[in-house]
N, C-alpha and C. Protein backbone atom coordinates (compact mmCIF):
# COMPACT_ATOMS: atom_id res chain seq x y z
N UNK A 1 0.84 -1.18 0.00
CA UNK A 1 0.00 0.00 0.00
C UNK A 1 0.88 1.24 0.00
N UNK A 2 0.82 2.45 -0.84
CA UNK A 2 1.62 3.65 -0.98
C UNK A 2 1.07 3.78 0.15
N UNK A 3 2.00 5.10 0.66
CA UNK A 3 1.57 6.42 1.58
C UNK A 3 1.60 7.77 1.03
N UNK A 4 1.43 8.45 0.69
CA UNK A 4 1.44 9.99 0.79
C UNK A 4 1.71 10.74 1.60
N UNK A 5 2.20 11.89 1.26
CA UNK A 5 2.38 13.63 2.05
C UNK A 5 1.98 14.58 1.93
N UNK A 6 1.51 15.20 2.64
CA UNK A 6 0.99 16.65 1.82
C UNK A 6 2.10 17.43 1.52
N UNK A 7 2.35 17.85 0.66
CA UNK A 7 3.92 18.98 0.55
C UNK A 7 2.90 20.42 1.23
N UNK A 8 1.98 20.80 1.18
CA UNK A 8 0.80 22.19 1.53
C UNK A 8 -0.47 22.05 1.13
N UNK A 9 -0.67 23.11 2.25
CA UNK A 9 -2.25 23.30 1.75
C UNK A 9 -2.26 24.63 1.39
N UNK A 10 -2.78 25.06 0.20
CA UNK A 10 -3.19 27.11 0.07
C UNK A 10 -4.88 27.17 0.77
N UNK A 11 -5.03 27.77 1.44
CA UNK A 11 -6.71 28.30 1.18
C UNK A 11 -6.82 29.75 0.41
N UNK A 12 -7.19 29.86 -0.86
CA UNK A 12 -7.05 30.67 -1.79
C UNK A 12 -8.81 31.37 -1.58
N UNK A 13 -8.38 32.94 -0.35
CA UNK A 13 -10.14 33.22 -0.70
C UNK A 13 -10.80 34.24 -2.01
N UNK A 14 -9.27 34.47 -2.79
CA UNK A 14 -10.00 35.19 -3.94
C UNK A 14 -9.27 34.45 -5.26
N UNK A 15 -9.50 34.24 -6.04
CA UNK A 15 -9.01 33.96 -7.36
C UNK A 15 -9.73 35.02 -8.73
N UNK A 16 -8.53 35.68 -9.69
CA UNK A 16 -9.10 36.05 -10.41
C UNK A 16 -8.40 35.67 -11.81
N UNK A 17 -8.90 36.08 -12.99
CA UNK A 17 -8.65 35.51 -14.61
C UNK A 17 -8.37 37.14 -15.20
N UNK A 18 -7.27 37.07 -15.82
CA UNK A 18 -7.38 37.97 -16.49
C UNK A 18 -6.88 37.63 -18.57
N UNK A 19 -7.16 38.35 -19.13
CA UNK A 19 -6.54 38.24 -20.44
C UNK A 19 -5.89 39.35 -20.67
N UNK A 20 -4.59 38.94 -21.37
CA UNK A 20 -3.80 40.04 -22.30
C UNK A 20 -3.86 39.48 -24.12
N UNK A 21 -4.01 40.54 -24.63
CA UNK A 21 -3.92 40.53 -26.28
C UNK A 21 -2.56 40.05 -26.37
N UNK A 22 -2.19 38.95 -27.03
CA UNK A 22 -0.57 38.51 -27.70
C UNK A 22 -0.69 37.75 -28.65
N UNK A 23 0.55 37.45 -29.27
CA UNK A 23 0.67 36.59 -30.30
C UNK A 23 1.19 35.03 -30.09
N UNK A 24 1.32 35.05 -28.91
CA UNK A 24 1.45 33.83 -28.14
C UNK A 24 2.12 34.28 -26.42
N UNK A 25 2.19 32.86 -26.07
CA UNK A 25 2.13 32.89 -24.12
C UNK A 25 3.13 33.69 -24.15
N UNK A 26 4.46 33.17 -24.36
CA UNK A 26 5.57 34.24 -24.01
C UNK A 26 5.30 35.75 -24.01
N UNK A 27 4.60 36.21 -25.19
CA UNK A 27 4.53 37.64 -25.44
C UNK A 27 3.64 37.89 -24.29
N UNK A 28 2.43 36.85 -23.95
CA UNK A 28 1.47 37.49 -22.78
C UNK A 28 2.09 37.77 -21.49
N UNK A 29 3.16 36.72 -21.25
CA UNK A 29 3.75 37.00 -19.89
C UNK A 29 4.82 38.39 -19.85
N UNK A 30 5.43 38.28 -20.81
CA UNK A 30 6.46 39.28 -21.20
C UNK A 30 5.67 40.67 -20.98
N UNK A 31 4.30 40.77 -21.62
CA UNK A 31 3.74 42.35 -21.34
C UNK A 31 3.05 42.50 -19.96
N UNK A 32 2.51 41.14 -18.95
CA UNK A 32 2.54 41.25 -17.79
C UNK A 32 3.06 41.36 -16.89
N UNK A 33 4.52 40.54 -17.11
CA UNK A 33 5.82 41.31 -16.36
C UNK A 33 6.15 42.92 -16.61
N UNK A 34 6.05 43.19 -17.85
CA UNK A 34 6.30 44.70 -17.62
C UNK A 34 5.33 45.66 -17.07
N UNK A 35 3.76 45.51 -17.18
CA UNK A 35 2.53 45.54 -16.52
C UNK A 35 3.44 45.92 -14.76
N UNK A 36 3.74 44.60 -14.80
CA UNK A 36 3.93 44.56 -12.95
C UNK A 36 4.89 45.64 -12.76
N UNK A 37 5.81 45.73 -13.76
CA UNK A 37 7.02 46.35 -13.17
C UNK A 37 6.93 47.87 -13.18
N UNK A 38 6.19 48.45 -14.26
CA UNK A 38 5.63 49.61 -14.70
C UNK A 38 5.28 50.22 -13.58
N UNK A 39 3.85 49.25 -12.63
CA UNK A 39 3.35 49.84 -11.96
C UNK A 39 3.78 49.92 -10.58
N UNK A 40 4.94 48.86 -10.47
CA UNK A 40 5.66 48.85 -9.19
C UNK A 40 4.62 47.56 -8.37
N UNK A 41 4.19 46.81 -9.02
CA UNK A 41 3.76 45.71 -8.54
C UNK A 41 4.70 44.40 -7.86
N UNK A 42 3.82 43.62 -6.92
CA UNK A 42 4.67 42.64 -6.80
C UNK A 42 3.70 41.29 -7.81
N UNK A 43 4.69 40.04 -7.58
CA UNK A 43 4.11 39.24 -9.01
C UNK A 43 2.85 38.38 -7.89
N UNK A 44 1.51 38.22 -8.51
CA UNK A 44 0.72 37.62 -7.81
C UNK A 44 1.44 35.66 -7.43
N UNK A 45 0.56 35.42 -6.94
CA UNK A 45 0.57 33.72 -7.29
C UNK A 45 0.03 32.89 -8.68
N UNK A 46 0.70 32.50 -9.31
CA UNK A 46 0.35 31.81 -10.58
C UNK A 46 -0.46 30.39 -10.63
N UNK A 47 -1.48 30.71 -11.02
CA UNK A 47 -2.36 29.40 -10.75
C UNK A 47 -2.21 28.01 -12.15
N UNK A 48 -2.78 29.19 -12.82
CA UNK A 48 -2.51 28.34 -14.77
C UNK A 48 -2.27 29.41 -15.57
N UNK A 49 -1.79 29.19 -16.45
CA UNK A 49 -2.37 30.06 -17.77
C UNK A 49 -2.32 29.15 -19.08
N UNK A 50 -2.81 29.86 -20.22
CA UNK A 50 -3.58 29.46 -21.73
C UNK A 50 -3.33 30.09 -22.12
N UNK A 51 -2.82 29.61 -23.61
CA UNK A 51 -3.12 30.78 -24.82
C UNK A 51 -3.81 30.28 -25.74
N UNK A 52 -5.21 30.73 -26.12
CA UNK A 52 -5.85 30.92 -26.74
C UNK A 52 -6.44 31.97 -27.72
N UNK A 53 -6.62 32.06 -29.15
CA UNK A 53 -6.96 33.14 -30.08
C UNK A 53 -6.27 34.29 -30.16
N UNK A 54 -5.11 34.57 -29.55
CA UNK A 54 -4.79 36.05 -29.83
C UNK A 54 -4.51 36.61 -28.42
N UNK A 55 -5.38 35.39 -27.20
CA UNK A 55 -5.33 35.80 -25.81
C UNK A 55 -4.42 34.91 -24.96
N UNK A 56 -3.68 35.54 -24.18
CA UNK A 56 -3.12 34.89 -23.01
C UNK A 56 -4.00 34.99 -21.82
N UNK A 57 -4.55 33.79 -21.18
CA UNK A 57 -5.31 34.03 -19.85
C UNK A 57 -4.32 33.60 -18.93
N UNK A 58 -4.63 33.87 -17.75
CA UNK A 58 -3.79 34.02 -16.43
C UNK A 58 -4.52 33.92 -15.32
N UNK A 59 -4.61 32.81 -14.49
CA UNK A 59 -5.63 32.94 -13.29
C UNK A 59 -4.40 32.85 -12.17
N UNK A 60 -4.87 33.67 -11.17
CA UNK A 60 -3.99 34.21 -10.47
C UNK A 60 -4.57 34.58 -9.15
N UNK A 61 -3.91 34.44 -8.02
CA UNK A 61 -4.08 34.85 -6.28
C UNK A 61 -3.45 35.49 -5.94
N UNK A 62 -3.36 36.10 -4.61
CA UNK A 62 -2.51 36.90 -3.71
C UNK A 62 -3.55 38.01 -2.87
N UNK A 63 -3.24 38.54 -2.08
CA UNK A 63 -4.12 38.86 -1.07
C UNK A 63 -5.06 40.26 -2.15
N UNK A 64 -6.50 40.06 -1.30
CA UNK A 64 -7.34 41.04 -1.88
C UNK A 64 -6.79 42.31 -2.07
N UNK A 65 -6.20 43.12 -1.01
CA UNK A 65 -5.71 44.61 -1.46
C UNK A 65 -5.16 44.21 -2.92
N UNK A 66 -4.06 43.58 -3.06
CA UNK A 66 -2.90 43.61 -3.79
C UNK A 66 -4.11 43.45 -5.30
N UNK A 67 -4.13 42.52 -5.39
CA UNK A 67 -5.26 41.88 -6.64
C UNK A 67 -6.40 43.13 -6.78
N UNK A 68 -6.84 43.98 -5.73
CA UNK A 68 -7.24 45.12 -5.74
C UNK A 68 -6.96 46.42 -6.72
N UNK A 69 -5.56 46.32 -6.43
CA UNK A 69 -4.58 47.27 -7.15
C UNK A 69 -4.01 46.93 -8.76
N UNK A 70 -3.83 45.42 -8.44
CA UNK A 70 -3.62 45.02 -10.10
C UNK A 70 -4.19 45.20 -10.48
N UNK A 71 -5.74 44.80 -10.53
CA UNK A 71 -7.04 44.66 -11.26
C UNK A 71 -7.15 46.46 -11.75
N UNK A 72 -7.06 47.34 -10.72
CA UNK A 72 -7.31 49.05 -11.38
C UNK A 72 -6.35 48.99 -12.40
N UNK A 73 -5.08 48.74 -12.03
CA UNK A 73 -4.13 49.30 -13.38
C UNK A 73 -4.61 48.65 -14.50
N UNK A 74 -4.65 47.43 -14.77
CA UNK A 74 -5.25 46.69 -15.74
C UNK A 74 -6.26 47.44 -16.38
N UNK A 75 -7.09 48.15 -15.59
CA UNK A 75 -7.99 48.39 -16.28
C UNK A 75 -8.05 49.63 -16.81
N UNK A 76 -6.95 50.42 -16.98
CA UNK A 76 -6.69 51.77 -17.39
C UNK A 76 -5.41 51.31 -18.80
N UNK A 77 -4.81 49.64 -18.44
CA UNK A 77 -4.18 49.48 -19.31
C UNK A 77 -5.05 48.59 -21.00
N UNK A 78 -3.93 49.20 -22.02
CA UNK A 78 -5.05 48.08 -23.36
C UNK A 78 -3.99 47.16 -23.48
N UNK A 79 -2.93 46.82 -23.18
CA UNK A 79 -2.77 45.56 -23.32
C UNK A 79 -3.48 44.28 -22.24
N UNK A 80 -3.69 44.49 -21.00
CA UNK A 80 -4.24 43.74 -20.45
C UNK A 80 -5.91 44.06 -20.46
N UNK A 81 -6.54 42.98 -19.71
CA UNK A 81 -7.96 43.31 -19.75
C UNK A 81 -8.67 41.99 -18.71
N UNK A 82 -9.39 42.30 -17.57
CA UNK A 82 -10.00 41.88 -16.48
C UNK A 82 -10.70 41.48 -17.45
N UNK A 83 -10.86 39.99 -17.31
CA UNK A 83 -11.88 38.51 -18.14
C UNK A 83 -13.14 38.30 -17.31
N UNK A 84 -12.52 37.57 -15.99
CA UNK A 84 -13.71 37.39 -15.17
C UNK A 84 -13.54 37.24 -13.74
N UNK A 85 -14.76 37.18 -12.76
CA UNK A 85 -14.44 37.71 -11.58
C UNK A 85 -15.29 36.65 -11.37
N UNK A 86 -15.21 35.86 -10.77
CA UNK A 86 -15.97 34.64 -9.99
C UNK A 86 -16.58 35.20 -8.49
């Protein structure tokens, strides 16, 4: 019979999705790193991401203020763009 370990547990109480316009993943991360750095951000927690059609999605955690603050810049920026909010 195996055993197991837990290596952690997260309790994640916000999760959000965002999309950036690219021509593939690299380019999406590449304009979200500069996104972060622009605004003097720190980098959230990385959950998954996709590239799909033209879009890089990114679902992502880290405490509400912070995800607070990303989410405004995002939304004053056109390369990125708030997808969905569960």
């Amino acid at each position: 019979m195996e055993s197991g370990k837990v290596l952690a547990v997260n309790s994640m109480a916000r999760i959000e999705h965002v999309e950036i316009d690219s021509a593939d993943l690299n380019q999406g991360f590449e304009k979200f790193a500069q996104h972060l750095k622009q605004n003097g951000l720190p980098w959230p927690q990385l959950l998954a991401s996709a590239f799909t059609a033209g879009k890089t999605r990114i679902m992502m955690t880290c405490d509400s203020e912070s995800l607070d603050t990303l989410l405004r810049t995002l939304e004053g920026a056109k390369t990125c763009a708030n997808s969905a909010r569960p």
